[in-house]
Protein backbone atom coordinates (compact mmCIF):
# COMPACT_ATOMS: atom_id res chain seq x y z
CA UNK A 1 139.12 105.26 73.91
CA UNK A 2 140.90 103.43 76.36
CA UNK A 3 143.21 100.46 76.19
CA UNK A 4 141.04 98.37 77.92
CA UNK A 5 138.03 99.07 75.58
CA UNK A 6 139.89 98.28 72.86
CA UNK A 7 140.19 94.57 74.56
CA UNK A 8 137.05 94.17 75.01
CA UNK A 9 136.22 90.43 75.90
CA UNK A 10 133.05 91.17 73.83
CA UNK A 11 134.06 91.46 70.28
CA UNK A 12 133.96 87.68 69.32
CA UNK A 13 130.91 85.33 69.34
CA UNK A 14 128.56 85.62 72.45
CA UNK A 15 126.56 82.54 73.51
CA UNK A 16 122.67 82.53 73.70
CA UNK A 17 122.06 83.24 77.44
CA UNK A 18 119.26 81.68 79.16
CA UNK A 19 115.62 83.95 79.84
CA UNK A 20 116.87 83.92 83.25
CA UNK A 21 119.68 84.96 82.71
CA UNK A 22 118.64 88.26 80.15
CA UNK A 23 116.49 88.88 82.66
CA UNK A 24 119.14 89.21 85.60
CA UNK A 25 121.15 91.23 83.50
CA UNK A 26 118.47 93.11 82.29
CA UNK A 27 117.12 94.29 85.53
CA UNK A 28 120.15 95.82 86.98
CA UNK A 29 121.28 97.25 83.35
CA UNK A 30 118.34 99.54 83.80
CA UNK A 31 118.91 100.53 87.02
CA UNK A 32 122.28 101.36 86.34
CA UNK A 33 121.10 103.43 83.64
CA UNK A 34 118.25 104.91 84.78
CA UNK A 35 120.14 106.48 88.05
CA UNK A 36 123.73 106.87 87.97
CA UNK A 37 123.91 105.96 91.84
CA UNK A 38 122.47 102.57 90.69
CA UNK A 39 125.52 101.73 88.98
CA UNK A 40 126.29 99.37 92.17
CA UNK A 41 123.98 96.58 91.64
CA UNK A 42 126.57 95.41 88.96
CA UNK A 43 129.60 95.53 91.64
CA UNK A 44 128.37 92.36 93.50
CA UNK A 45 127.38 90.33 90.81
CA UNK A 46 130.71 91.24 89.37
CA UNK A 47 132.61 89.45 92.45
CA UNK A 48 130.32 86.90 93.31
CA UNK A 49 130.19 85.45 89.65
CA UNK A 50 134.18 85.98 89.37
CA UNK A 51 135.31 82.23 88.85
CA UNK A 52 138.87 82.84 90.49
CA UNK A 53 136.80 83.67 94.24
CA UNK A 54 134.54 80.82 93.22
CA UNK A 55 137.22 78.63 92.88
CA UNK A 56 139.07 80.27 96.18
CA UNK A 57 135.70 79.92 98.23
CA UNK A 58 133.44 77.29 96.45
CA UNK A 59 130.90 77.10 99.95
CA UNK A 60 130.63 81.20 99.37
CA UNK A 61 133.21 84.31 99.68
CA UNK A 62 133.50 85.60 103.51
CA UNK A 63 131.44 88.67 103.61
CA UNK A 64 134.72 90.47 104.85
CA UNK A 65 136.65 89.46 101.48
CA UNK A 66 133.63 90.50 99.94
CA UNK A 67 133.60 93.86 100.99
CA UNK A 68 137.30 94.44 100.35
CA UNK A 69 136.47 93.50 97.03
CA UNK A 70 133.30 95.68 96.64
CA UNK A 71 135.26 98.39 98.59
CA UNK A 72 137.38 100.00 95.64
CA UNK A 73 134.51 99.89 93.21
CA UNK A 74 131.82 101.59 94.99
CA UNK A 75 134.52 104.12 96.16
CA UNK A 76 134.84 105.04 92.38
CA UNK A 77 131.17 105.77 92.47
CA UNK A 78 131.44 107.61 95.49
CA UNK A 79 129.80 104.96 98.00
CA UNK A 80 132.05 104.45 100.77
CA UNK A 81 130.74 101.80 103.03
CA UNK A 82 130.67 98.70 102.03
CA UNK A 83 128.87 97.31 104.55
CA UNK A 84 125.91 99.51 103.91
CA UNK A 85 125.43 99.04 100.75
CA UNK A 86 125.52 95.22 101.12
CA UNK A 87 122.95 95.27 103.03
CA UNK A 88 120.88 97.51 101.16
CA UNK A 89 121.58 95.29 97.50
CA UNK A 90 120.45 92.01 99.43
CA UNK A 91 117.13 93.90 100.37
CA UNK A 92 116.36 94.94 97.22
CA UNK A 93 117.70 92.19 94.91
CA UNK A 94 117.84 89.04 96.49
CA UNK A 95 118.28 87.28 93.86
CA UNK A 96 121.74 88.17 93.60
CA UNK A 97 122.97 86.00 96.44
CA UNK A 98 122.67 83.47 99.00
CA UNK A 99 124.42 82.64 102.11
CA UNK A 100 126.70 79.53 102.30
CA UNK A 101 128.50 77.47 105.24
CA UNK A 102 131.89 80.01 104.68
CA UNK A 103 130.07 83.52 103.31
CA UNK A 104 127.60 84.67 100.05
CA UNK A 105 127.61 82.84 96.60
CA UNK A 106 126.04 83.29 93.66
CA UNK A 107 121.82 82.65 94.09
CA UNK A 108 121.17 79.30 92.56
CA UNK A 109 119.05 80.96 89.71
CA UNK A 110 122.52 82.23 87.59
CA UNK A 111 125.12 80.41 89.52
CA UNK A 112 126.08 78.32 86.84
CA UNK A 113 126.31 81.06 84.62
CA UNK A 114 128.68 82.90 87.00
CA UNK A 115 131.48 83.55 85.32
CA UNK A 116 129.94 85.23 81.76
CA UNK A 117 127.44 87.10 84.13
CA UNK A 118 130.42 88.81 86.08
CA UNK A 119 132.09 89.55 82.91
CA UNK A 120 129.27 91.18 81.66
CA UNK A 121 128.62 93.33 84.77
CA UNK A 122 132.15 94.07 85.28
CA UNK A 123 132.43 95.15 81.75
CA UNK A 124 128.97 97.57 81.98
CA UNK A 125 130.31 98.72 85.20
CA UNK A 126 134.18 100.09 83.41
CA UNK A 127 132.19 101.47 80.30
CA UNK A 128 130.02 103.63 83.15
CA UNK A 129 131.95 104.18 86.21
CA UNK A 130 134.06 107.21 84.44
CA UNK A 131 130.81 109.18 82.49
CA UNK A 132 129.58 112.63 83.14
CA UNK A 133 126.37 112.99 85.11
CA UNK A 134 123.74 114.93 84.40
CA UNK A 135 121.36 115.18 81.18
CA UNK A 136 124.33 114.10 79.21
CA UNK A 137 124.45 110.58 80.76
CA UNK A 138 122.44 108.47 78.92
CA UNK A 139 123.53 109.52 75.15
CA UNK A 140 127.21 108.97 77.14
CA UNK A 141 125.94 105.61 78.35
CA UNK A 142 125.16 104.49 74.93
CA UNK A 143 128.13 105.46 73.25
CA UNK A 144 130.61 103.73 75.70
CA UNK A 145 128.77 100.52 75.74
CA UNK A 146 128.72 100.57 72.18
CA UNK A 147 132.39 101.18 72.55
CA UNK A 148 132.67 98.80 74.89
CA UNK A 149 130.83 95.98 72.73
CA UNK A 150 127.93 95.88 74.80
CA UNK A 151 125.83 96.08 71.94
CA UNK A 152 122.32 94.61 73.54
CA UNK A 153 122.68 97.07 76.47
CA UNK A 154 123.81 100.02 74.63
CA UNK A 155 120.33 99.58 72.38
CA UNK A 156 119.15 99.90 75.98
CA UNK A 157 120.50 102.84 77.08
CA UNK A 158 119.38 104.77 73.49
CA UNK A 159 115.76 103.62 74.02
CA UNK A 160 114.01 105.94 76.28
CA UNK A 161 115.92 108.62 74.62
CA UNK A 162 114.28 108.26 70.94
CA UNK A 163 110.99 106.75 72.35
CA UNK A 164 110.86 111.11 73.47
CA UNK A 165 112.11 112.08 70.67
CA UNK A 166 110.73 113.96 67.44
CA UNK A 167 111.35 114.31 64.09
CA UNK A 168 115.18 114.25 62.62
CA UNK A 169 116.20 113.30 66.30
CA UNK A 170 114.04 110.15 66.73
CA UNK A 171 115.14 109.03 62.99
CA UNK A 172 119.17 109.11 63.51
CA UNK A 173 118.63 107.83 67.22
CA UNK A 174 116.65 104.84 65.81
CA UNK A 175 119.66 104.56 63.47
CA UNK A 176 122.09 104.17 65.90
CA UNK A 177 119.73 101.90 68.17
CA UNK A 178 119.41 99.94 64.62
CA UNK A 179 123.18 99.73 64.05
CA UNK A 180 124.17 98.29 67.78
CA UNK A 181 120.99 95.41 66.99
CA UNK A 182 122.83 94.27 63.65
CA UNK A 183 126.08 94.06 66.11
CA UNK A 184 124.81 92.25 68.41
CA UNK A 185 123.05 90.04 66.19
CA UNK A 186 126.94 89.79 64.73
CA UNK A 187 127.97 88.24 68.09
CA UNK A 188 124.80 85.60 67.99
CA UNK A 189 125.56 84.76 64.26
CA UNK A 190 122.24 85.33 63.35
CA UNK A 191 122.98 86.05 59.25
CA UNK A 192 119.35 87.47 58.43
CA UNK A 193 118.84 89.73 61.63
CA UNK A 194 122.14 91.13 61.25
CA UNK A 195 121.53 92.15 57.95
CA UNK A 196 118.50 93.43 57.90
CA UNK A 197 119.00 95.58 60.61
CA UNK A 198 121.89 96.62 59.06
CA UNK A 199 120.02 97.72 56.51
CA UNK A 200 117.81 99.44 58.02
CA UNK A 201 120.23 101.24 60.26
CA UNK A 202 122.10 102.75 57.09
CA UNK A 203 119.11 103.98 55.37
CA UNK A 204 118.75 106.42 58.41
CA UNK A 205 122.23 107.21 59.37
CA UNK A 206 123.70 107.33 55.12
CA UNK A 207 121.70 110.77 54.85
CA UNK A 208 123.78 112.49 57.50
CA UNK A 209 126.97 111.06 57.44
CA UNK A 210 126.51 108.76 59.75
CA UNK A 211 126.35 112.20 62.41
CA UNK A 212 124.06 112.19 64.69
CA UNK A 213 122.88 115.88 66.14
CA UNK A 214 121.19 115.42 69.96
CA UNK A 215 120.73 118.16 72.54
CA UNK A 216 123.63 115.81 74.49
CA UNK A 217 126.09 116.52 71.78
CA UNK A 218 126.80 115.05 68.54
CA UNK A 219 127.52 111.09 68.38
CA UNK A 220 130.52 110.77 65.25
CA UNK A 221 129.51 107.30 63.66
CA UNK A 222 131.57 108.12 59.77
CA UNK A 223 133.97 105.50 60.63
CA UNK A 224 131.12 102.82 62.40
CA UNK A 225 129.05 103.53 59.27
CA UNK A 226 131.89 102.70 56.76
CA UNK A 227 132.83 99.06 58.09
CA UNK A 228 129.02 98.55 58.38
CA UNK A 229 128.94 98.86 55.02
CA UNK A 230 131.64 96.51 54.01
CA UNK A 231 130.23 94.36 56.50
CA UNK A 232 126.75 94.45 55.14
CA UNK A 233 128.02 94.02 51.59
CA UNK A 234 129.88 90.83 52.70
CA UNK A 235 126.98 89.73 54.46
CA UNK A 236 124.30 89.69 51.63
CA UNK A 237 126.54 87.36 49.86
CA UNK A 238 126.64 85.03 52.60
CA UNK A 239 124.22 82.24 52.93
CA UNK A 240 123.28 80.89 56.52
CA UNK A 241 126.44 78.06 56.61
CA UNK A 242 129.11 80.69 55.50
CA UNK A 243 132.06 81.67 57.75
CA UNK A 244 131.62 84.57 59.60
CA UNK A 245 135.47 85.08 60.24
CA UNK A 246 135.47 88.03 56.89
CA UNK A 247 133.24 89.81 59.11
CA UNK A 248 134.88 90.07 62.25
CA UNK A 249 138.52 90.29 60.65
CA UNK A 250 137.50 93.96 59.69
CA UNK A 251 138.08 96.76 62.48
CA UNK A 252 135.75 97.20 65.35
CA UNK A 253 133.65 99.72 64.96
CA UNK A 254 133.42 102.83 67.51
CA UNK A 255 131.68 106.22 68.46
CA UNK A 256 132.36 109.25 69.33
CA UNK A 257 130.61 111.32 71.27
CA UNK A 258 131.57 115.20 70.89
């Protein structure tokens, strides 16, 4: 695991985000998993929402900046005009952006939220940029956002693959799916979800070690499944005013994906 996961901006509390807003993020999180060439509808969101070009250009980033920007991140998904693929992201999701007296700014629908939704995107685009293609990618997918602390989307990326699944597959699948829920309910502070999906999650993933057998390779949750456990233990003592610090003081937890 990388340096940068391990400082992931997403292991602390997250705000509630607006409908809208899960709904922007939502969109392009399932393009980007659903075809690895999608990956690029989360490089412009990324720049447009960053708040240092925001403050730099508040009437909207000159589309020439903007593409310098975008430039170095599509090249790392093998896109290598800019230009192009501008104009191709405004076609198909305009509401990403609008035009302002100087260049593009965020559309008025999440530009207030700017600054967490380019985090977000920025973050989902570094846990996917670097995976393997091919029939492995979405297991991969799931396990790096998970790594990553993208717990909502990495219960996205799992989805499809146990709603095909069968028999011991579909149960340790709907484990792990279970297990990223409780984390993300974690980061809202919601006490009862948390734990009940936490609960839920072990009951499937205790009977094999917390190893999870696909045709994509084996996902290695022991040492996820251990501080769930000392989490969830914590957690059914806690009543819905306690302090939640206990629970995040204890290690992040992590996959592996062998």
């Amino acid at each position: 695991m990388s340096d940068d996961c391990n400082r992931t901006p997403f292991w602390q509390r997250q705000p509630r985000l607006p409908l809208d807003i899960q709904r922007f993020l939502q969109a392009r999180t399932e393009a980007a998993l659903g075809d690895p060439d999608a990956r690029q509808v989360l490089v412009w969101p990324t720049i447009l929402g960053a708040p240092a070009l925001r403050r730099a250009h508040p009437d909207g980033v000159p589309e020439g900046e903007l593409l310098a920007h975008a430039a170095r991140m599509l090249g790392s998904l093998g896109h290598h005009d800019p230009a192009a693929a501008w104009g191709a992201h405004r076609e198909a999701w305009p509401t990403t952006a609008e035009a302002g007296p100087t260049g593009w700014r965020p559309a008025p629908a999440w530009g207030a939220w700017g600054p967490l939704v380019s985090l977000r995107c920025g973050w989902e685009l570094a846990a996917l940029t670097p995976l393997p293609l091919g029939e492995r990618y979405p297991l991969a997918c799931g396990v790096s956002l998970f790594n990553h602390g993208l717990f909502h989307e990495c219960h996205d990326a799992l989805e499809p693959l146990w709603t095909d699944a069968r028999g011991e597959l579909k149960d340790g699948l709907q484990g792990l799916i279970l297990l990223a829920g409780g984390y993300h309910h974690l980061q809202q502070h919601n006490l009862s979800g948390m734990v009940g999906l936490w609960e839920e999650a072990l009951g499937r993933l205790e009977p094999c070690g917390g190893r999870v057998s696909t045709p994509w390779g084996e996902v290695r949750a022991e040492a996820a499944l251990d501080l769930t456990a000392r989490r969830l233990d914590h957690g059914r003592r806690m009543d819905g005013d306690a302090d939640f610090g206990p629970l995040w003081a204890l290690d992040r937890p992590t996959w592996e994906l062998a």
